[in-house]
PDB file of N, CA and C in Angstrom:
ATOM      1  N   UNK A   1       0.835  -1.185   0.000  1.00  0.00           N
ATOM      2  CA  UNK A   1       0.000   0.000   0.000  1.00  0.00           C
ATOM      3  C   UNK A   1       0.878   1.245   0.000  1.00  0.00           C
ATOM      4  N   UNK A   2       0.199   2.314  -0.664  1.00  0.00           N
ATOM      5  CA  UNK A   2       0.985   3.683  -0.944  1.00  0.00           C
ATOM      6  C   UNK A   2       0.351   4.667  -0.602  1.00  0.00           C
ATOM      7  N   UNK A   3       0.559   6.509  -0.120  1.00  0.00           N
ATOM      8  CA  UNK A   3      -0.138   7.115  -0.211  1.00  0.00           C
ATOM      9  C   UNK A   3      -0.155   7.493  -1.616  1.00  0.00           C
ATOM     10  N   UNK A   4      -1.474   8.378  -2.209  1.00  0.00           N
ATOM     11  CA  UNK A   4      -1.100   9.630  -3.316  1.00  0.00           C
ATOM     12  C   UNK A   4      -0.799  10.628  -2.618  1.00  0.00           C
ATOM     13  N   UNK A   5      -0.042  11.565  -2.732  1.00  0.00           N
ATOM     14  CA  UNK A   5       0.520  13.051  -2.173  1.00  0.00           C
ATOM     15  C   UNK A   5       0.785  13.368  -2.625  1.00  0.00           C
ATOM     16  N   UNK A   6      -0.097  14.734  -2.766  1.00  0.00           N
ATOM     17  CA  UNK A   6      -0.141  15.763  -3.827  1.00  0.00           C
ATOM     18  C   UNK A   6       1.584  16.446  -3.793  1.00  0.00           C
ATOM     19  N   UNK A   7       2.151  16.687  -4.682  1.00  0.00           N
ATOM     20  CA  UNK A   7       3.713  17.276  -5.125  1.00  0.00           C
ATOM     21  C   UNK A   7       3.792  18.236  -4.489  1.00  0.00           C
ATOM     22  N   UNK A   8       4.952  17.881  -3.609  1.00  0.00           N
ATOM     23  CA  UNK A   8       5.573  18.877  -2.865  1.00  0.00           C
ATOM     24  C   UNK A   8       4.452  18.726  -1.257  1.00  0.00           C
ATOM     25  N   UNK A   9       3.709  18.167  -1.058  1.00  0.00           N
ATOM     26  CA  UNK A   9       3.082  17.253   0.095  1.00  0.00           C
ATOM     27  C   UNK A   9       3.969  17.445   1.351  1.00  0.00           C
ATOM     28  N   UNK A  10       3.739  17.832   2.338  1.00  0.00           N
ATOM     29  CA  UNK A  10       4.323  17.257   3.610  1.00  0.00           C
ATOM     30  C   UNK A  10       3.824  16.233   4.194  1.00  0.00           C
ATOM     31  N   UNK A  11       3.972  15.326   4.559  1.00  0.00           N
ATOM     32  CA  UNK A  11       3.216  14.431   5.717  1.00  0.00           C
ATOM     33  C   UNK A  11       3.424  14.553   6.817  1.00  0.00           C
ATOM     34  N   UNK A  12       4.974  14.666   7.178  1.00  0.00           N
ATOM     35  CA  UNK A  12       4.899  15.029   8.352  1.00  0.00           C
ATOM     36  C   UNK A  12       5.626  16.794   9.594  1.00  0.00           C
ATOM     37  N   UNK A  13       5.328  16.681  10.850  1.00  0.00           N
ATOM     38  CA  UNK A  13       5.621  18.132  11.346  1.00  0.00           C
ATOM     39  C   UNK A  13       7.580  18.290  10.544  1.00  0.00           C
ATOM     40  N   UNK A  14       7.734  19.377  11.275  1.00  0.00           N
ATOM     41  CA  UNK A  14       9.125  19.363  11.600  1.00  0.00           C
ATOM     42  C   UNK A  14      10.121  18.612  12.517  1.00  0.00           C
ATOM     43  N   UNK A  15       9.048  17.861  13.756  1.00  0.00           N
ATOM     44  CA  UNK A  15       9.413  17.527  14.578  1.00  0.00           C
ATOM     45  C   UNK A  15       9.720  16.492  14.189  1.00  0.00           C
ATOM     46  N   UNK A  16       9.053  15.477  13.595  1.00  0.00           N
ATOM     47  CA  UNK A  16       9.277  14.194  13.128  1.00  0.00           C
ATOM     48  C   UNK A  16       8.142  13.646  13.868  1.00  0.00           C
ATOM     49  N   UNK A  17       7.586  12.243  13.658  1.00  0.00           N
ATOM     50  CA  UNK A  17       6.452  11.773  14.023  1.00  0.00           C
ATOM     51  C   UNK A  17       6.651  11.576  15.696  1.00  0.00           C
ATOM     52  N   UNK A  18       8.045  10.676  15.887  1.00  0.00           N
ATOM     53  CA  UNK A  18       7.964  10.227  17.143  1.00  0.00           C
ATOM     54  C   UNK A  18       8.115  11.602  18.482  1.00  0.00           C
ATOM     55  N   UNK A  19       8.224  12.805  18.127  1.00  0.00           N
ATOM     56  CA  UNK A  19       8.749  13.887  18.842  1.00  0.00           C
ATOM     57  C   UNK A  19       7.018  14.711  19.230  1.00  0.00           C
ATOM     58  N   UNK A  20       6.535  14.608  18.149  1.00  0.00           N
ATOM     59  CA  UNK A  20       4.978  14.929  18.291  1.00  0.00           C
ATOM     60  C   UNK A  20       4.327  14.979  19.576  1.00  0.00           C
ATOM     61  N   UNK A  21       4.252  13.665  20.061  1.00  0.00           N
ATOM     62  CA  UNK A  21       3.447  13.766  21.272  1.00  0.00           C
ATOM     63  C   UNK A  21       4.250  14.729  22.444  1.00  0.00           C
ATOM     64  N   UNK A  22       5.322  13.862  22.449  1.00  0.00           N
ATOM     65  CA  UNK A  22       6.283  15.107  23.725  1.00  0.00           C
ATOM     66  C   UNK A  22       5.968  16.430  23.554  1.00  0.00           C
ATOM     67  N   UNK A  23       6.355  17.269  22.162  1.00  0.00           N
ATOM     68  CA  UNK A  23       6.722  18.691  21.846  1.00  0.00           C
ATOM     69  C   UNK A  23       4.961  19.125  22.083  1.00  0.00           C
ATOM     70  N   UNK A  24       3.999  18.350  21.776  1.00  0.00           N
ATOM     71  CA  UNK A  24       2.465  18.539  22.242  1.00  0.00           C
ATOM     72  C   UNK A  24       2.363  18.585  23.168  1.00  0.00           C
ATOM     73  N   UNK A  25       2.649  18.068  24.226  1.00  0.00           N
ATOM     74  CA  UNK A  25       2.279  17.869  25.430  1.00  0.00           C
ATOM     75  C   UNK A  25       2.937  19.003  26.365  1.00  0.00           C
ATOM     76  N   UNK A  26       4.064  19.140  25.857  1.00  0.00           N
ATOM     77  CA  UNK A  26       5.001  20.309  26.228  1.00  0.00           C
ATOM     78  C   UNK A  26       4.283  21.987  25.945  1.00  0.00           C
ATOM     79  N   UNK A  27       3.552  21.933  24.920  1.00  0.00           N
ATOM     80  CA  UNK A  27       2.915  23.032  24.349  1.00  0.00           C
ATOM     81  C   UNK A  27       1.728  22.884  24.965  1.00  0.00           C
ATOM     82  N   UNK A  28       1.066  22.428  25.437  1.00  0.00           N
ATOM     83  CA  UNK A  28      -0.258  22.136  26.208  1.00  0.00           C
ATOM     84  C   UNK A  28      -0.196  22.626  27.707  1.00  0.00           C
ATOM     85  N   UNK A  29       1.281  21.671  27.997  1.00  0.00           N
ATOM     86  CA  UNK A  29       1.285  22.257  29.517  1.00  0.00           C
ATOM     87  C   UNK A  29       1.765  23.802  29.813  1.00  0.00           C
ATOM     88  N   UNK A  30       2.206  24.612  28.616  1.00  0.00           N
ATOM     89  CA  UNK A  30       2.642  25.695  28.643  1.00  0.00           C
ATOM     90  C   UNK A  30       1.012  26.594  29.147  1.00  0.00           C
ATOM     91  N   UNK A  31      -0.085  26.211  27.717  1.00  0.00           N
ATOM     92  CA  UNK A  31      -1.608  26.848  27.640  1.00  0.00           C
ATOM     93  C   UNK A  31      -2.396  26.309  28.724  1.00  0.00           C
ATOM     94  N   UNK A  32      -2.157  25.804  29.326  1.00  0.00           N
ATOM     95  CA  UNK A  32      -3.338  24.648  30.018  1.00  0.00           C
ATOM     96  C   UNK A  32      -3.847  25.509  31.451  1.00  0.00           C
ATOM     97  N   UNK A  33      -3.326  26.005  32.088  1.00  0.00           N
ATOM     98  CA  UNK A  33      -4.064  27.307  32.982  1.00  0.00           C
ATOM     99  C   UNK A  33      -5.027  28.215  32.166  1.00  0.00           C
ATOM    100  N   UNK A  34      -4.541  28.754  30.748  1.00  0.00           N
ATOM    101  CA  UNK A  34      -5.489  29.602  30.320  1.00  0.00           C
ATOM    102  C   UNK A  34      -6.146  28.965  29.434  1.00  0.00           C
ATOM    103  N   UNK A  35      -6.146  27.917  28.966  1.00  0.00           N
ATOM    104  CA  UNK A  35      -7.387  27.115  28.552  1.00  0.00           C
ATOM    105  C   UNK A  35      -8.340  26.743  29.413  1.00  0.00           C
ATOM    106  N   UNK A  36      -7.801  26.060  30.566  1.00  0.00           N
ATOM    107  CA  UNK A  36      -8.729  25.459  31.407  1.00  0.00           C
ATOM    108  C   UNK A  36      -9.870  26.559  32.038  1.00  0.00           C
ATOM    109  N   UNK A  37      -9.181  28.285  31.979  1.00  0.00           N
ATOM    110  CA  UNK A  37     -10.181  28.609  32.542  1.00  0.00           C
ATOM    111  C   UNK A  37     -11.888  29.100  31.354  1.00  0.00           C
ATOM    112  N   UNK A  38     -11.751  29.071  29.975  1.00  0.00           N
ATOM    113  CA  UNK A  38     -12.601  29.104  29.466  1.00  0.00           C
ATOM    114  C   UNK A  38     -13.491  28.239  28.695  1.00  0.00           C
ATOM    115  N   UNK A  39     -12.492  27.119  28.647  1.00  0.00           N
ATOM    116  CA  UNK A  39     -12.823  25.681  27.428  1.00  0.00           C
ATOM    117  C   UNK A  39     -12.176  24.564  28.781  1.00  0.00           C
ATOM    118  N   UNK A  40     -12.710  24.541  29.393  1.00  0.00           N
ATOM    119  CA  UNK A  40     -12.668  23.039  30.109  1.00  0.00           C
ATOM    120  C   UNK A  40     -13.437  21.812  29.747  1.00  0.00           C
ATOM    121  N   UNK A  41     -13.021  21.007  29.472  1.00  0.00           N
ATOM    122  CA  UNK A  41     -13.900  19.766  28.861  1.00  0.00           C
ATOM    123  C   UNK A  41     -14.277  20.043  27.857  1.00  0.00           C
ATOM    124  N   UNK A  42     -13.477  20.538  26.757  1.00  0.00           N
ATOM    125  CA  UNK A  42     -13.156  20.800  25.394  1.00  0.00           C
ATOM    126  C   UNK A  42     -11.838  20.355  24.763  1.00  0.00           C
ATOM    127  N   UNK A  43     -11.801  20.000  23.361  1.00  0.00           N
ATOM    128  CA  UNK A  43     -10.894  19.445  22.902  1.00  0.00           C
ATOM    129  C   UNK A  43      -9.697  20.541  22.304  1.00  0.00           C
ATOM    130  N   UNK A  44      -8.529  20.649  22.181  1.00  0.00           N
ATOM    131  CA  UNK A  44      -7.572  21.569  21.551  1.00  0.00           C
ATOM    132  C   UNK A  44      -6.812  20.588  20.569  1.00  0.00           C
ATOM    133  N   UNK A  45      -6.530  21.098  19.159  1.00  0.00           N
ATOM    134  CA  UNK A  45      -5.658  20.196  18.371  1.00  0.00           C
ATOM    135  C   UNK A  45      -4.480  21.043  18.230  1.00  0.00           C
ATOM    136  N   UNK A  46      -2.899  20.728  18.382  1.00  0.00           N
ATOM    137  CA  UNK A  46      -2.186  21.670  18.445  1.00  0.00           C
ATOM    138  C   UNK A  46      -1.165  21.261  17.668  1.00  0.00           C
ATOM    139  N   UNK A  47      -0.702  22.298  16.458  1.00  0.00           N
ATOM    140  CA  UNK A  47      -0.026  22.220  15.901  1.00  0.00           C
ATOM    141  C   UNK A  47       1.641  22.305  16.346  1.00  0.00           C
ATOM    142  N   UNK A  48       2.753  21.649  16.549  1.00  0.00           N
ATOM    143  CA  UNK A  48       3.387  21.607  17.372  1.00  0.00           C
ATOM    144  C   UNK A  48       4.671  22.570  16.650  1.00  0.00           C
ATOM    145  N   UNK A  49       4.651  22.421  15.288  1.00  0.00           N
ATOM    146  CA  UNK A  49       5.674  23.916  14.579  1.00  0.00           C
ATOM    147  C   UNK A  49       5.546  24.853  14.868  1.00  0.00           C
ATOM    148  N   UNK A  50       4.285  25.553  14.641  1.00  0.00           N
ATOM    149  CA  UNK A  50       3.861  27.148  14.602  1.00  0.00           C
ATOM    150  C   UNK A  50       2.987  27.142  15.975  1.00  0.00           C
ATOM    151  N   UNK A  51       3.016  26.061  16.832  1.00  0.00           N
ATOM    152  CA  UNK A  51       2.289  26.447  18.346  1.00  0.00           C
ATOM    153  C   UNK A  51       1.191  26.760  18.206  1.00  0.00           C
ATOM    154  N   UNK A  52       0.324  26.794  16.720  1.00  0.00           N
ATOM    155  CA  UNK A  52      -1.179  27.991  17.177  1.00  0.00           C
ATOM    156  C   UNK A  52      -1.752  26.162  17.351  1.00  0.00           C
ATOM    157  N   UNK A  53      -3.223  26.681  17.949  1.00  0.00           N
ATOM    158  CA  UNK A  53      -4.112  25.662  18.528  1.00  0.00           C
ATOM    159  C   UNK A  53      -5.491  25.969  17.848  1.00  0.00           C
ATOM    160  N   UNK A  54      -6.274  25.062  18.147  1.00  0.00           N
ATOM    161  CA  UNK A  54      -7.689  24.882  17.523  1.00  0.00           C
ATOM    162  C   UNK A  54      -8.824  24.601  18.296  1.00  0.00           C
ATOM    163  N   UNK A  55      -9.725  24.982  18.872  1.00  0.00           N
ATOM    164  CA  UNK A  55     -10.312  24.665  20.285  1.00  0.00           C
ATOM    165  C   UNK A  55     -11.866  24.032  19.786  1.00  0.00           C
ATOM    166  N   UNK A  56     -12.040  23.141  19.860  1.00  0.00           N
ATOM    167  CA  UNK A  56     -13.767  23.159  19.791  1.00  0.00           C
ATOM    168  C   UNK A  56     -14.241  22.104  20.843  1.00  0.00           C
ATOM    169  N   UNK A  57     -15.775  21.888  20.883  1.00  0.00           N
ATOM    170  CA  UNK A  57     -16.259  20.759  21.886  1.00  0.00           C
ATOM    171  C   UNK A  57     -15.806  19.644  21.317  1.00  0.00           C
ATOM    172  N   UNK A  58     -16.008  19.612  20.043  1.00  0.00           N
ATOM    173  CA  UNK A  58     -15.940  17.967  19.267  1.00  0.00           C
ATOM    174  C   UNK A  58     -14.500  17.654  18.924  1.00  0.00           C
ATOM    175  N   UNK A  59     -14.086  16.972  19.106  1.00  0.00           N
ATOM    176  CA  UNK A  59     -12.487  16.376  18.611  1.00  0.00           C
ATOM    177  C   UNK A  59     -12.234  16.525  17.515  1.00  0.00           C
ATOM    178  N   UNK A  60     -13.537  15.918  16.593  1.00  0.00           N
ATOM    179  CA  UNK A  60     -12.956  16.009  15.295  1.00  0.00           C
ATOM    180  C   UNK A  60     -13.268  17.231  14.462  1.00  0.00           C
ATOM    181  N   UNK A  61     -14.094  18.144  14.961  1.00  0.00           N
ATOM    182  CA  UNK A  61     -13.938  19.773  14.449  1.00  0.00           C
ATOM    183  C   UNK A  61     -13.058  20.369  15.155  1.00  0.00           C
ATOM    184  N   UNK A  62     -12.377  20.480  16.100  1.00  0.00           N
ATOM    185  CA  UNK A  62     -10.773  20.999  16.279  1.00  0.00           C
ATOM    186  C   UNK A  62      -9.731  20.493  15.041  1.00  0.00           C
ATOM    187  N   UNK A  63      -9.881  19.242  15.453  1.00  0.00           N
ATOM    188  CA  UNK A  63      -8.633  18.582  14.529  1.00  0.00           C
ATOM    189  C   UNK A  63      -9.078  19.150  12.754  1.00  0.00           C
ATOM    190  N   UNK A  64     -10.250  19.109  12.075  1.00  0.00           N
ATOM    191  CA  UNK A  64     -10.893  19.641  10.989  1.00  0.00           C
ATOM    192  C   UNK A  64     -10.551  21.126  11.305  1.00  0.00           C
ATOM    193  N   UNK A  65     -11.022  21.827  12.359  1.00  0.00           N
ATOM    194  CA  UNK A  65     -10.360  23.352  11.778  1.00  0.00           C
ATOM    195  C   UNK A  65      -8.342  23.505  12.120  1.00  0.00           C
ATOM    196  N   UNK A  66      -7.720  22.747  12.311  1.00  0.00           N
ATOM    197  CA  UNK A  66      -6.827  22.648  12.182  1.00  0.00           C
ATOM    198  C   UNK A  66      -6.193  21.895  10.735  1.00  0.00           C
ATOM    199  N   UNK A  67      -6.284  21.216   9.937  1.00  0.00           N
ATOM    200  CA  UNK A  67      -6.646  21.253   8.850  1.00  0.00           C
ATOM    201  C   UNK A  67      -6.967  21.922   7.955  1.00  0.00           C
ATOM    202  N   UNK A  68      -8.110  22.707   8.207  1.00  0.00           N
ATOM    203  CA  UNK A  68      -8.077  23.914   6.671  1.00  0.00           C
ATOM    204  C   UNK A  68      -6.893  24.815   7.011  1.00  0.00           C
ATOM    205  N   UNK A  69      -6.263  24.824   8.296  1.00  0.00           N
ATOM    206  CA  UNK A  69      -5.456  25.591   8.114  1.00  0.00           C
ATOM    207  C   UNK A  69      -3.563  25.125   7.647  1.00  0.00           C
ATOM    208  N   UNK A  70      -3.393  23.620   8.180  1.00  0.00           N
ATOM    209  CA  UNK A  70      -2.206  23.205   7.590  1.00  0.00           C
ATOM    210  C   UNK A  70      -2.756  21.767   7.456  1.00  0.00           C
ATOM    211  N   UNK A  71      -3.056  21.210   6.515  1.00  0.00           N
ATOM    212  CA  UNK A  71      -4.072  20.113   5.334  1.00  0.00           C
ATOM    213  C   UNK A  71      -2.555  18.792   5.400  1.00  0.00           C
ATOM    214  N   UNK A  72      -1.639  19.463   5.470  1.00  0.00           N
ATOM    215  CA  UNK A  72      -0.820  18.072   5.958  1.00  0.00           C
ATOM    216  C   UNK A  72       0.189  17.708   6.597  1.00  0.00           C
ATOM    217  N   UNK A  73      -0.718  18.749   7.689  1.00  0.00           N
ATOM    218  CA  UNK A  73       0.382  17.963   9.299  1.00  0.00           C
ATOM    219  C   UNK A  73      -0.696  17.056   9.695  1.00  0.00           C
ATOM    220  N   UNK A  74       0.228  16.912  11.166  1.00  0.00           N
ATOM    221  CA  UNK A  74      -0.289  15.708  12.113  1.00  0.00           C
ATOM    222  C   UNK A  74      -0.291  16.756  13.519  1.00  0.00           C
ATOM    223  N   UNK A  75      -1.367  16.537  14.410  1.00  0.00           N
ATOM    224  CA  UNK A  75      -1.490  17.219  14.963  1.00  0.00           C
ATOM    225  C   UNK A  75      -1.576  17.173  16.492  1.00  0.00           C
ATOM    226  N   UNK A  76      -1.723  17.364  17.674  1.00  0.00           N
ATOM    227  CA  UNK A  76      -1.327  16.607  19.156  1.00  0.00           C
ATOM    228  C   UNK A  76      -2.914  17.178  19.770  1.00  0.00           C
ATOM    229  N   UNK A  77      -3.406  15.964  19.732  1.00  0.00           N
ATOM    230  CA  UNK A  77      -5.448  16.544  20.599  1.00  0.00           C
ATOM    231  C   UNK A  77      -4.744  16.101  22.286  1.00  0.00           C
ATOM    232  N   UNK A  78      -5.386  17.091  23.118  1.00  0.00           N
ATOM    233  CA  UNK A  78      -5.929  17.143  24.086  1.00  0.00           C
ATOM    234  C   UNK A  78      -7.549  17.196  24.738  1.00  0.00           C
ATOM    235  N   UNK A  79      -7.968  16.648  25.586  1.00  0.00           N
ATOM    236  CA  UNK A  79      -9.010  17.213  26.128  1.00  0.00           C
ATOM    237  C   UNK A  79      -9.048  18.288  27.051  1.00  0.00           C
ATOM    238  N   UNK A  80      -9.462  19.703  27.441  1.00  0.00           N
ATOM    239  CA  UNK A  80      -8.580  20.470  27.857  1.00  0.00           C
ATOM    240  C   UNK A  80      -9.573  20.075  29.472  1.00  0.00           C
ATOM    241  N   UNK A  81      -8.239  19.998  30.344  1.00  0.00           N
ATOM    242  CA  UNK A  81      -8.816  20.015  32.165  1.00  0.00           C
ATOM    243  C   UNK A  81      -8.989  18.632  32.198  1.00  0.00           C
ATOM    244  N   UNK A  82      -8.633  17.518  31.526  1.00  0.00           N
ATOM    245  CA  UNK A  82      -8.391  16.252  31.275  1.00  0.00           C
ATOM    246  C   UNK A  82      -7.241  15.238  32.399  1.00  0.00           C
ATOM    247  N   UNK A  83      -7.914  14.654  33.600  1.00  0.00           N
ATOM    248  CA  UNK A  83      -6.754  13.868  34.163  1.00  0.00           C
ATOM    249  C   UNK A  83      -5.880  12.851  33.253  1.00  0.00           C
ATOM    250  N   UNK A  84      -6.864  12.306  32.348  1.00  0.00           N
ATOM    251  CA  UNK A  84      -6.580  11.384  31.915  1.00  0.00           C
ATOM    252  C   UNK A  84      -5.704  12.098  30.425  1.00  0.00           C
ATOM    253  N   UNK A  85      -4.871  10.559  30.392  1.00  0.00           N
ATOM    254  CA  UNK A  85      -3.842  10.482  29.013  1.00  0.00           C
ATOM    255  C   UNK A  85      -5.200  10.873  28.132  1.00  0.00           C
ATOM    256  N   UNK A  86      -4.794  11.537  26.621  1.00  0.00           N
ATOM    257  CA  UNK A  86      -5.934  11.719  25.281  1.00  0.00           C
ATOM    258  C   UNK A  86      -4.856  11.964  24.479  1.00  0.00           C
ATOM    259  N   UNK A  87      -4.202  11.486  23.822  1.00  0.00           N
ATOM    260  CA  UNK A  87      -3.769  11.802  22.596  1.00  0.00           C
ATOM    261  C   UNK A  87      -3.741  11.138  21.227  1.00  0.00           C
ATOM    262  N   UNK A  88      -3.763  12.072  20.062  1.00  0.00           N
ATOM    263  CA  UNK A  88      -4.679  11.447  18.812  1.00  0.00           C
ATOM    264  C   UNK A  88      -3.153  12.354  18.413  1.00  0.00           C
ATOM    265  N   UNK A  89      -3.572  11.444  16.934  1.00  0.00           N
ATOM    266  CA  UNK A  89      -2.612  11.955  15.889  1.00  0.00           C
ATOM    267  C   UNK A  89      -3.547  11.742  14.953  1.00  0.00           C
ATOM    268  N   UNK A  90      -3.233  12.566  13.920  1.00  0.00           N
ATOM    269  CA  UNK A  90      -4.115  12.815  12.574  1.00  0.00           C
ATOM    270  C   UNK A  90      -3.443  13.186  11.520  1.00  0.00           C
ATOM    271  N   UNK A  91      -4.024  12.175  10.150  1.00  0.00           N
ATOM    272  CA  UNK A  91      -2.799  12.253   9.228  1.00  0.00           C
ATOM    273  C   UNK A  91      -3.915  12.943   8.155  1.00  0.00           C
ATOM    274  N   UNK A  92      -3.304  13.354   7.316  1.00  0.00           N
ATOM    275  CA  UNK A  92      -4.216  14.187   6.273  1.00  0.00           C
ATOM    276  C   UNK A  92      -4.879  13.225   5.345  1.00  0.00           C
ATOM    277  N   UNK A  93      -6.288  13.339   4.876  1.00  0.00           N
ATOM    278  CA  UNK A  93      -6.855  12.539   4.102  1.00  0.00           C
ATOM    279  C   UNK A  93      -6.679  12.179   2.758  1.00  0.00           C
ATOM    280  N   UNK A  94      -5.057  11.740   2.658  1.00  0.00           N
ATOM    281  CA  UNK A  94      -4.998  11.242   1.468  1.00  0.00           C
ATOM    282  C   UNK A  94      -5.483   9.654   0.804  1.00  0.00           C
ATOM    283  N   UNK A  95      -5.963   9.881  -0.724  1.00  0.00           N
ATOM    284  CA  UNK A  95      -6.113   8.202  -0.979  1.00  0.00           C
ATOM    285  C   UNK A  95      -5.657   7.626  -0.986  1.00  0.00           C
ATOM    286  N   UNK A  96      -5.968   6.133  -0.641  1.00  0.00           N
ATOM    287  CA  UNK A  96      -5.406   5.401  -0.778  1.00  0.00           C
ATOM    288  C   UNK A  96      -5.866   4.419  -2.085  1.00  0.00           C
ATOM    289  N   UNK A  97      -4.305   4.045  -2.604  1.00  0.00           N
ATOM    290  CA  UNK A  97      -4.030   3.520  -3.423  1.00  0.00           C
ATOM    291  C   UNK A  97      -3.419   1.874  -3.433  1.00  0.00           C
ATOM    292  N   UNK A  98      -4.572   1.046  -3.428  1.00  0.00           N
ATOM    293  CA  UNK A  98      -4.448  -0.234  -3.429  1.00  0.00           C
ATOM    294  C   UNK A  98      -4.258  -0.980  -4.903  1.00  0.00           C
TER     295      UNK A  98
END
């Protein structure tokens, strides 16, 4: 199996895949006082290059408005005010070619 990716395509951050969750989690615990006080029990998708974030109730409209804005990274979800571990990675919707 292969992806198609469109020319000149990124797939992945700068960070590299395996650095993702850390450099996320690292960027989370930086926001996570001033998230928690307006979006608690809300999801954030965070882009871990350019640091900006994406906030919505639903997981997958954070991670979707993170997307129209960089269509092929991978991105680090939190639930925000969350004890528990949550982390997602999300790869851009390319076809697949079987």
């Amino acid at each position: 199996m292969w992806y198609n990716m469109p020319r000149g395509a990124k797939m992945v951050n700068d960070f590299g895949l395996g650095n993702i969750s850390a450099r996320g989690r690292e960027i989370y615990n930086k926001l996570k006082e001033q998230l928690e006080i307006k979006h608690k029990g809300e999801y954030v998708a965070i882009d871990v290059d350019s640091e900006e974030y994406f906030i919505d109730s639903d997981n997958l409209k954070a991670v979707t408005m993170a997307k129209e804005k960089f269509p092929n990274k991978i991105f680090y979800l939190a639930k925000i005010g969350s004890d528990s571990v949550f982390e997602m990675h999300s790869f851009s919707p390319f076809k697949l070619a079987v």
